[in-house]
N, C-alpha and C. Protein backbone atom coordinates (compact mmCIF):
# COMPACT_ATOMS: atom_id res chain seq x y z
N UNK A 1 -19.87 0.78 41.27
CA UNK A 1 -20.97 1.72 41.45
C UNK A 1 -22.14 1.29 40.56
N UNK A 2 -23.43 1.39 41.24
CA UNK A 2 -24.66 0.87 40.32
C UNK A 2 -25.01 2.01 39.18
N UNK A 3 -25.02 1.66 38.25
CA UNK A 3 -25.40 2.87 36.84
C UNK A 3 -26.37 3.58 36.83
N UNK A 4 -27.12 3.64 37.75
CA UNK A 4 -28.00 4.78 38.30
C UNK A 4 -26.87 6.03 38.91
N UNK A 5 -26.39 4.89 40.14
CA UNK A 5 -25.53 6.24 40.76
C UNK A 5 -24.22 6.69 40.09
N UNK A 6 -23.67 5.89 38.90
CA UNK A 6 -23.00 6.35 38.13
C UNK A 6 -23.38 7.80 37.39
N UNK A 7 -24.62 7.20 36.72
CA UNK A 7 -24.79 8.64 35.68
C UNK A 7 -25.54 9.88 36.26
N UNK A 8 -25.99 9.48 37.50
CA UNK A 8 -26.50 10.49 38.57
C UNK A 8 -24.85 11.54 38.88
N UNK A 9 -24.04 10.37 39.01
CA UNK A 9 -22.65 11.33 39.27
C UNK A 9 -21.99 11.94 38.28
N UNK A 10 -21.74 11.46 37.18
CA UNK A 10 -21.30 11.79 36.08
C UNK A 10 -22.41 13.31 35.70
N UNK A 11 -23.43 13.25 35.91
CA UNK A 11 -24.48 14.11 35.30
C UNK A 11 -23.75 15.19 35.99
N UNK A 12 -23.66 14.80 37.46
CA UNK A 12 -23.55 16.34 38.68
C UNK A 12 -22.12 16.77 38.25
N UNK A 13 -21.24 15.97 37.53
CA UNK A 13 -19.60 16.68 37.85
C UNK A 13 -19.96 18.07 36.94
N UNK A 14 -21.62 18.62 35.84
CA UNK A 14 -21.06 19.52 35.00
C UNK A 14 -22.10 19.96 35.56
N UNK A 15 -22.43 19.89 36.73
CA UNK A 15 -23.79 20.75 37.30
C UNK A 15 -23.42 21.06 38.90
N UNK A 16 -21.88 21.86 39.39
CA UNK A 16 -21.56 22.30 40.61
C UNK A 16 -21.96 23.32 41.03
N UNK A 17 -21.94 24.44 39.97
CA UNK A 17 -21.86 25.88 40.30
C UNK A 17 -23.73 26.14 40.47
N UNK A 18 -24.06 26.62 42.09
CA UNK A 18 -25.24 27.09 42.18
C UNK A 18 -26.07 27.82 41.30
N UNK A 19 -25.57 28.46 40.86
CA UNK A 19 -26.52 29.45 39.72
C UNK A 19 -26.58 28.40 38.13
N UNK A 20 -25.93 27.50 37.93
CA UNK A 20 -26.18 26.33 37.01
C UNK A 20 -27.36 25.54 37.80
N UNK A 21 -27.32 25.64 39.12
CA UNK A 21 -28.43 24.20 39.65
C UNK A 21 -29.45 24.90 39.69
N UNK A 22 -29.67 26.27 39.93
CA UNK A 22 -31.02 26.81 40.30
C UNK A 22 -31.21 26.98 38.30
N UNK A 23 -30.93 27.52 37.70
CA UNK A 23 -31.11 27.69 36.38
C UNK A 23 -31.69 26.10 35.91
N UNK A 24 -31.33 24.88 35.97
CA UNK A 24 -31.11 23.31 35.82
C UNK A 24 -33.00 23.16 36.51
N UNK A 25 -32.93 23.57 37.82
CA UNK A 25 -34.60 23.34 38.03
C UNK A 25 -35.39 24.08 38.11
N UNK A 26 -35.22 25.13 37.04
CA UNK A 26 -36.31 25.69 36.26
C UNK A 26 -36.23 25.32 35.21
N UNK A 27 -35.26 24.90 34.35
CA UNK A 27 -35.34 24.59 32.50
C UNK A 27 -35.50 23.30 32.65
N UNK A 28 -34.94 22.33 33.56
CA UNK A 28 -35.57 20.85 32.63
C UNK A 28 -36.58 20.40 32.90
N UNK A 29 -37.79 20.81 33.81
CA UNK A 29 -39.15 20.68 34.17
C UNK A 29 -39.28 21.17 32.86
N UNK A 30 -39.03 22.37 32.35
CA UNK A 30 -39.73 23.41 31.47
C UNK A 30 -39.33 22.46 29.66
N UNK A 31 -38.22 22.31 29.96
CA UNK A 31 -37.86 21.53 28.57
C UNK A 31 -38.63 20.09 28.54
N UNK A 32 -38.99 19.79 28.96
CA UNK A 32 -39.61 18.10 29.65
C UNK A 32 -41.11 18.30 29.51
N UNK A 33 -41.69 19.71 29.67
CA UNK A 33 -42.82 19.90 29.82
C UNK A 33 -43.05 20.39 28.26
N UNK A 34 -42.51 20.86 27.99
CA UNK A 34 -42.26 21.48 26.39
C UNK A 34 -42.57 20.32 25.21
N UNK A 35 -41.45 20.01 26.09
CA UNK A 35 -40.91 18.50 24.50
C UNK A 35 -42.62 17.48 24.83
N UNK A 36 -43.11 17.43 25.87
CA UNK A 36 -44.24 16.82 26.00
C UNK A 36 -45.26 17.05 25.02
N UNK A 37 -45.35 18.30 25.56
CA UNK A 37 -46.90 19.61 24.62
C UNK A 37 -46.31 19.06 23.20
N UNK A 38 -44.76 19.69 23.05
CA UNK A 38 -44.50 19.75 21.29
C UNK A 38 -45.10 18.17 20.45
N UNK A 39 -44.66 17.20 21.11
CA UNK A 39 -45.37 15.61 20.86
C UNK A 39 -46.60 15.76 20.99
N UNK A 40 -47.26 15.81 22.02
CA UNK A 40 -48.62 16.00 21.78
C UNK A 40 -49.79 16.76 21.04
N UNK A 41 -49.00 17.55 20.15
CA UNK A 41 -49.65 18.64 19.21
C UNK A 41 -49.80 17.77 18.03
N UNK A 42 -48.75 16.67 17.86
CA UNK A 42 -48.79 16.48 16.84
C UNK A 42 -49.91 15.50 16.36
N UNK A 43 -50.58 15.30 15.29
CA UNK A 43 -51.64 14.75 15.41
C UNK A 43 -51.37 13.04 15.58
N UNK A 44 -52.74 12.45 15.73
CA UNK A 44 -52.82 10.86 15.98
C UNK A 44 -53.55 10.26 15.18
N UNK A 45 -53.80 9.10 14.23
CA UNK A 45 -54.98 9.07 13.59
C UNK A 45 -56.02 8.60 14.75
N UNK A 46 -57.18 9.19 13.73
CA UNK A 46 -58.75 9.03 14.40
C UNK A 46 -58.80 7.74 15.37
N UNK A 47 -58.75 6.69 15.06
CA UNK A 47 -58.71 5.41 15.10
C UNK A 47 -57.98 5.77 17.04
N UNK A 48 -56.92 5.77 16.97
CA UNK A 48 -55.98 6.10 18.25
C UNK A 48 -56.92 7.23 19.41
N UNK A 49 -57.22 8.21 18.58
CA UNK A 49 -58.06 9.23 19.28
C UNK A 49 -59.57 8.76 19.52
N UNK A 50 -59.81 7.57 18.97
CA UNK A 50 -61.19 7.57 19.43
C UNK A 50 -60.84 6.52 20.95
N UNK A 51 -59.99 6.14 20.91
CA UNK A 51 -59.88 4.80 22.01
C UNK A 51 -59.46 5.70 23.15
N UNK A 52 -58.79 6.42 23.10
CA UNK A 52 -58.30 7.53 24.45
C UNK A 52 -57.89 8.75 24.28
N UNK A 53 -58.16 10.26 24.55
CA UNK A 53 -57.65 11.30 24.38
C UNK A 53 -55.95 11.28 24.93
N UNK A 54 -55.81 10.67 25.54
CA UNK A 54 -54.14 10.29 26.11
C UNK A 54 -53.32 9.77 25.43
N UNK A 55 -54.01 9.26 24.20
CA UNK A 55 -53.10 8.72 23.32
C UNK A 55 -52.49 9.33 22.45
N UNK A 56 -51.49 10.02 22.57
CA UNK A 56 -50.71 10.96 21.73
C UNK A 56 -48.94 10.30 21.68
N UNK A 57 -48.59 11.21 20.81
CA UNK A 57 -47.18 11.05 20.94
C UNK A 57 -45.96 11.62 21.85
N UNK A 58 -46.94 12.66 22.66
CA UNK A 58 -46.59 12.76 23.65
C UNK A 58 -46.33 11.88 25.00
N UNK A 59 -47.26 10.92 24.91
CA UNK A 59 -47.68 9.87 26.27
C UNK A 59 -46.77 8.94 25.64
N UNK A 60 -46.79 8.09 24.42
CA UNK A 60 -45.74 7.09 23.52
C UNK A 60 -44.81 7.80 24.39
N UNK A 61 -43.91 8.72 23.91
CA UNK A 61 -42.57 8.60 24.36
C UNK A 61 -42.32 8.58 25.94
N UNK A 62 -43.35 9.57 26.74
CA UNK A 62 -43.38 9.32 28.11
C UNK A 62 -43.22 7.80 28.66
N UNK A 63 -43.97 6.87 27.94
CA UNK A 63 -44.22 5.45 28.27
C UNK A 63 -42.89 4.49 27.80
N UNK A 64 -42.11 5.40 26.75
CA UNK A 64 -40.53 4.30 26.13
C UNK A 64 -39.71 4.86 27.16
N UNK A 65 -39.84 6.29 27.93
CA UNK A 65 -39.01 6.49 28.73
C UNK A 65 -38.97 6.48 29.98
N UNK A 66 -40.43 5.89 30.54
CA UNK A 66 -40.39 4.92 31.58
C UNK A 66 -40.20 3.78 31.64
N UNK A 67 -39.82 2.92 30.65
CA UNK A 67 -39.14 1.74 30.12
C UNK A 67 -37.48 1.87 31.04
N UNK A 68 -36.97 2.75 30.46
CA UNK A 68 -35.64 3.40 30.71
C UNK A 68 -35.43 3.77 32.08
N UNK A 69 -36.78 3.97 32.80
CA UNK A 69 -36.52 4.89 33.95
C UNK A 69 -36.72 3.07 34.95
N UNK A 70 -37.68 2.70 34.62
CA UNK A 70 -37.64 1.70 35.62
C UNK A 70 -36.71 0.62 35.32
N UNK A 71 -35.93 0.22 34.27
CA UNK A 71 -34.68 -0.32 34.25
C UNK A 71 -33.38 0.59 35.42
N UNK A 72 -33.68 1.78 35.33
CA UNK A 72 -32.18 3.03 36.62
C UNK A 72 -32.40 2.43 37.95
N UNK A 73 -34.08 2.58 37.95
CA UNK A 73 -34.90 2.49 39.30
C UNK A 73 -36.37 3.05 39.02
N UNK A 74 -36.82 1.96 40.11
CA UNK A 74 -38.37 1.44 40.01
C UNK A 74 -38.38 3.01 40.91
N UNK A 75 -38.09 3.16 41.88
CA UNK A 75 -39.01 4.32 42.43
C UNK A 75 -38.62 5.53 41.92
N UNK A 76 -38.10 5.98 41.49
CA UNK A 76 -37.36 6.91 40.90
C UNK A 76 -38.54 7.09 39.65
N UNK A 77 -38.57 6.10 38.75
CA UNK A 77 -39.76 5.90 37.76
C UNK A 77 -41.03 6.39 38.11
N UNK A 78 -41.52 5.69 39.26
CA UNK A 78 -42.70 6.22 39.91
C UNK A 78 -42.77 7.53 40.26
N UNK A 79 -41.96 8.21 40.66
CA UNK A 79 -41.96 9.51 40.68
C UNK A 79 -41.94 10.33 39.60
N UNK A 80 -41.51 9.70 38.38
CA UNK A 80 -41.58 10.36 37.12
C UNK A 80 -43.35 10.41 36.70
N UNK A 81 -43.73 9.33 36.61
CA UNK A 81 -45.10 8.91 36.28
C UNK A 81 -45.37 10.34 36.95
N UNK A 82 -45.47 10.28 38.62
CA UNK A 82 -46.27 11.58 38.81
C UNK A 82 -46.00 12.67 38.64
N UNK A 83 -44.84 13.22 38.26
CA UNK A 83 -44.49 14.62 37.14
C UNK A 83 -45.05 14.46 36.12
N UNK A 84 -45.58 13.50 35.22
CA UNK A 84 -45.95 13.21 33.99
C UNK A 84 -47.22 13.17 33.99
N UNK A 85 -47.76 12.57 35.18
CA UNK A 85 -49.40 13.10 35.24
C UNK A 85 -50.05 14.54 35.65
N UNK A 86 -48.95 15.34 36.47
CA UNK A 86 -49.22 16.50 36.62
C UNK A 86 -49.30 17.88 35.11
N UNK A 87 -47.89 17.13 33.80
CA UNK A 87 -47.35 17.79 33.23
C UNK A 87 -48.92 17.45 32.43
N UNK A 88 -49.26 16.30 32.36
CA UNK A 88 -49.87 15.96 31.20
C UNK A 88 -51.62 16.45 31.60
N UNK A 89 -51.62 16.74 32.86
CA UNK A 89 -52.73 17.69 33.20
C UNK A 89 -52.57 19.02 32.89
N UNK A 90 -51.56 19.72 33.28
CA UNK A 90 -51.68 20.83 32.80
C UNK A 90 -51.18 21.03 31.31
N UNK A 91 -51.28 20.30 30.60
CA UNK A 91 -50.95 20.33 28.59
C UNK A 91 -52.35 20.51 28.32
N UNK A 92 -53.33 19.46 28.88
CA UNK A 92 -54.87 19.59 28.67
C UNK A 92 -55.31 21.02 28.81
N UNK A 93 -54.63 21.86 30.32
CA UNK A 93 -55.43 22.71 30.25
C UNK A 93 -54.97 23.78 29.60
N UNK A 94 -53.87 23.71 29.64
CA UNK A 94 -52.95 24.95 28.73
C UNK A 94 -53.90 24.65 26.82
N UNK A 95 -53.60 23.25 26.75
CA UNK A 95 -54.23 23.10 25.12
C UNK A 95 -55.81 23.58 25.36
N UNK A 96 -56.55 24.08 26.35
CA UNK A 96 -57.91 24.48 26.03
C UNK A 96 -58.06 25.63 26.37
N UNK A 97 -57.33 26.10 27.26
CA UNK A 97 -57.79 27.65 27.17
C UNK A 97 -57.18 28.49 26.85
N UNK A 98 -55.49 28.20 26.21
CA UNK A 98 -54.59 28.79 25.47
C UNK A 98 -55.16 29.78 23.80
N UNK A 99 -54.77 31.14 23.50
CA UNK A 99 -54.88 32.07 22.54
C UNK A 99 -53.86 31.29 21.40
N UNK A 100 -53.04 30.92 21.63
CA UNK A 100 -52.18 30.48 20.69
C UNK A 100 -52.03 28.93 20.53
N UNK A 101 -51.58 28.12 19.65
CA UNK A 101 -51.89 26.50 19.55
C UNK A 101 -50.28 25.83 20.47
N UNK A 102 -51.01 25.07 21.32
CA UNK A 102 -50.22 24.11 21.97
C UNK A 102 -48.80 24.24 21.50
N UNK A 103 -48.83 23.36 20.71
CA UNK A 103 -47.51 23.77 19.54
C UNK A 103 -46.80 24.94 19.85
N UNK A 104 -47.14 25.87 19.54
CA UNK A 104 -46.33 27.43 18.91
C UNK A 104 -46.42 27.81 20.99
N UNK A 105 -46.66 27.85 22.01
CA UNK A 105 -46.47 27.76 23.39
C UNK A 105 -45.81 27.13 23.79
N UNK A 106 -45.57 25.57 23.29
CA UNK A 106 -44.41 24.55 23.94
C UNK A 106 -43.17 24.74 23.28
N UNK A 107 -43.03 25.44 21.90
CA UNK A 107 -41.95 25.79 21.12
C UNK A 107 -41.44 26.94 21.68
N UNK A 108 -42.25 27.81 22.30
CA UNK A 108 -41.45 29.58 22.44
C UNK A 108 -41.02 28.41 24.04
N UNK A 109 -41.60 28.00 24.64
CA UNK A 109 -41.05 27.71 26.13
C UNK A 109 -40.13 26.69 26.26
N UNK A 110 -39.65 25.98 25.24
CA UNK A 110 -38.72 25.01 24.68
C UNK A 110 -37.82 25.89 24.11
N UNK A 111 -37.81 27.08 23.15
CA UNK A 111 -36.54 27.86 23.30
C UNK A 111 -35.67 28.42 24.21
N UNK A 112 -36.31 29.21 24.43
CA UNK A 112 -36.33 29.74 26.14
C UNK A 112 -35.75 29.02 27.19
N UNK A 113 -36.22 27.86 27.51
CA UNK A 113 -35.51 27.04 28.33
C UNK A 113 -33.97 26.50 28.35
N UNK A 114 -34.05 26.11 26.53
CA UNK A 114 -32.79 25.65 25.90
C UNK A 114 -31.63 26.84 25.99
N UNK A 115 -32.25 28.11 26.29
CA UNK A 115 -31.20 29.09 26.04
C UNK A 115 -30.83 29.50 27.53
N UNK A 116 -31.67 29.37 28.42
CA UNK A 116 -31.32 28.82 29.98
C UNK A 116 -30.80 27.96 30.39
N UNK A 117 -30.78 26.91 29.55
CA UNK A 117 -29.81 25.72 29.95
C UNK A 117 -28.20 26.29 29.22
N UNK A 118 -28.29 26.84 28.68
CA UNK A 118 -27.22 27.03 27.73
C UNK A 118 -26.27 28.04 28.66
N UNK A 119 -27.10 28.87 28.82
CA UNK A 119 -26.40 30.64 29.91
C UNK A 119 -26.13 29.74 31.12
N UNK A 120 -26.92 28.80 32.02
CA UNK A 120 -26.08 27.94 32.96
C UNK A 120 -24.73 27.61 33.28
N UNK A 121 -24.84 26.52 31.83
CA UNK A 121 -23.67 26.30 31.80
C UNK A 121 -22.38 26.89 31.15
N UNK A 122 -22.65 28.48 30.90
CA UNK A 122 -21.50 29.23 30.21
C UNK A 122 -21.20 29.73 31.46
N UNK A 123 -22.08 30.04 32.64
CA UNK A 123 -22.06 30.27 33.90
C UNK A 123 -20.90 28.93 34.73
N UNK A 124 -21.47 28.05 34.75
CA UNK A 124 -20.83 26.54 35.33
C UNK A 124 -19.30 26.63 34.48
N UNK A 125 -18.99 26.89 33.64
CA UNK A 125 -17.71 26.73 32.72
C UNK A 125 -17.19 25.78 32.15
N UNK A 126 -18.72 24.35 31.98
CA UNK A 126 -18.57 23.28 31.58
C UNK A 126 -19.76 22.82 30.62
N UNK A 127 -19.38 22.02 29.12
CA UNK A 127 -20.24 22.12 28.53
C UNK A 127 -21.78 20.86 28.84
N UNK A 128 -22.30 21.17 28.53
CA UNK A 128 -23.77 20.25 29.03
C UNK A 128 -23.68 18.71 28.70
N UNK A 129 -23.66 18.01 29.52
CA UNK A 129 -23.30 16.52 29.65
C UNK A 129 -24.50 16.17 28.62
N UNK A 130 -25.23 16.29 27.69
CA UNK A 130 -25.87 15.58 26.95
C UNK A 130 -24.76 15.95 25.35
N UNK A 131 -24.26 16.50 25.58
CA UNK A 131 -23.17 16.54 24.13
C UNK A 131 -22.20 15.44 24.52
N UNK A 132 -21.94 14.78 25.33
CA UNK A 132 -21.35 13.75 25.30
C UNK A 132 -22.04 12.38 25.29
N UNK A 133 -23.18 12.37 25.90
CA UNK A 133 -24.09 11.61 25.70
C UNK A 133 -25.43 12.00 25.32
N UNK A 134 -26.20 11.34 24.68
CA UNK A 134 -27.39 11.58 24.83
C UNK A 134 -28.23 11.20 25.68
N UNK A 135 -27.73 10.18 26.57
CA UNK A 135 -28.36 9.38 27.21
C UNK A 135 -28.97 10.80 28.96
N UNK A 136 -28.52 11.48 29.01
CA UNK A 136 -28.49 12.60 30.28
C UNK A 136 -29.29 13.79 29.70
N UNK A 137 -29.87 13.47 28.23
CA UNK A 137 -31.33 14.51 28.18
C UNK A 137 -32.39 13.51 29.18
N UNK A 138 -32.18 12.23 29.51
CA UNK A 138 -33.49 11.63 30.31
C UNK A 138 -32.69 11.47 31.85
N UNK A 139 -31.50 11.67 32.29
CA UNK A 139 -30.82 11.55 33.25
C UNK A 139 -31.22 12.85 34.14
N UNK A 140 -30.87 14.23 32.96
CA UNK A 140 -31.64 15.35 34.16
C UNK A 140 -32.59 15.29 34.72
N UNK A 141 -33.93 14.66 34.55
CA UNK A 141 -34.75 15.11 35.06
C UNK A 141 -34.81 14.08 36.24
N UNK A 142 -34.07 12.88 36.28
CA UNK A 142 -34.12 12.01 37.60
C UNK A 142 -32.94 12.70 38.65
N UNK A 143 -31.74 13.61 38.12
CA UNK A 143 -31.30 13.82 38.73
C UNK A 143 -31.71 15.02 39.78
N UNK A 144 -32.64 15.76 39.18
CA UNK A 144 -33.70 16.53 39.88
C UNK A 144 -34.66 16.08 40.83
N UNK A 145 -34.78 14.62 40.53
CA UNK A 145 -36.18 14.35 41.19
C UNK A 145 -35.43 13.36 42.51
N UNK A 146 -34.32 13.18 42.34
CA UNK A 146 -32.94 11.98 42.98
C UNK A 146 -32.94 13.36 44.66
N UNK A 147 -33.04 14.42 44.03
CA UNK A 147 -32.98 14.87 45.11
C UNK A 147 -33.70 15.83 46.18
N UNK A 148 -34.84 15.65 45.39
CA UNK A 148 -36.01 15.90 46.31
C UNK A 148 -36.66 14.03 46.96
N UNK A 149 -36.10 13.21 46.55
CA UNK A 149 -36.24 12.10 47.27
C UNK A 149 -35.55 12.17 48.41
N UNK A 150 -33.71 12.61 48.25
CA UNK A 150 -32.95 12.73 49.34
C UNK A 150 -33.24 13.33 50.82
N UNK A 151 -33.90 14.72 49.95
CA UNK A 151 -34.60 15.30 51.59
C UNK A 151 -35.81 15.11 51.65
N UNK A 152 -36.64 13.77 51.17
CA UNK A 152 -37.72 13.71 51.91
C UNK A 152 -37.49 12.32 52.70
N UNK A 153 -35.85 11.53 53.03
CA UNK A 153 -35.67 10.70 53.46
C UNK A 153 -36.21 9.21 52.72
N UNK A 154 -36.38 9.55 51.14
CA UNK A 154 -37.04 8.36 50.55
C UNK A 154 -35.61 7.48 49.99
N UNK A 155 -35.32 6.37 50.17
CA UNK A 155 -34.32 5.61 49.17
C UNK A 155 -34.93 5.89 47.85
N UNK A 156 -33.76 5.53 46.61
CA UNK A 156 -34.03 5.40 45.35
C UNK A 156 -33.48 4.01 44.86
């Protein structure tokens, strides 16, 4: 089996029970979108910020973990890119017209999520495949996106 569709399978054996999958694609958009904002709050020196507002530490890790993604699969990757340009559009706009700082918004919605992923799988009756690996905190979100490829008839 190719190690895409390995850890695509391995991911699903602790993600059967429906009310784990519908819970699964609302929190790891939301945790993914979170952990983004939370990186990108953090500051950059001047130097970095004068060459591109995109240059954060948010986009760095987006960019080591499309490293990762296009080693699984190239299109699969590409589809990440465009969750990542959507996420990283709406961080801009959330960071400008937001009452409260980027930060302290991607943290309450990064709890929240984590405690949705958590009630899932006390729901599912199996514990969350990233305690055995770490490698399936970057596996969920392809395994989400693995299958909105499926029914739009796209290979991965």
């Amino acid at each position: 089996m190719a190690p895409l569709a390995s850890l695509l399978s391995e991911y699903g054996e602790s993600h059967q029970n429906p009310t784990n999958k519908l819970v699964h694609w609302v929190c790891v958009p939301l945790i993914m979108f979170s952990l983004i904002g939370l990186l990108w709050a953090i500051p950059v020196p001047v130097a970095i910020q004068q060459i591109s507002p995109w240059l954060n530490w948010g986009t760095l890790v987006m960019a080591l973990a499309l490293l990762y993604y296009v080693r699984l699969s190239g299109r699969l990757a590409l589809g990440m890119v465009l969750v990542w340009v959507a996420m990283a559009l709406a961080l801009r706009v959330v960071a400008g017209a937001a009452v409260l700082p980027l930060w302290s918004i991607c943290l309450i919605i990064f709890a929240l999520a984590w405690v949705g992923q958590f009630w899932g799988h006390k729901v599912e009756g199996k514990k969350p495949s990233f305690l055995k690996d770490l490698q399936f905190l970057l596996i969920g979100p392809l395994w989400l996106l693995h299958f909105v490829y499926r029914r739009l008839g796209w290979g991965y």
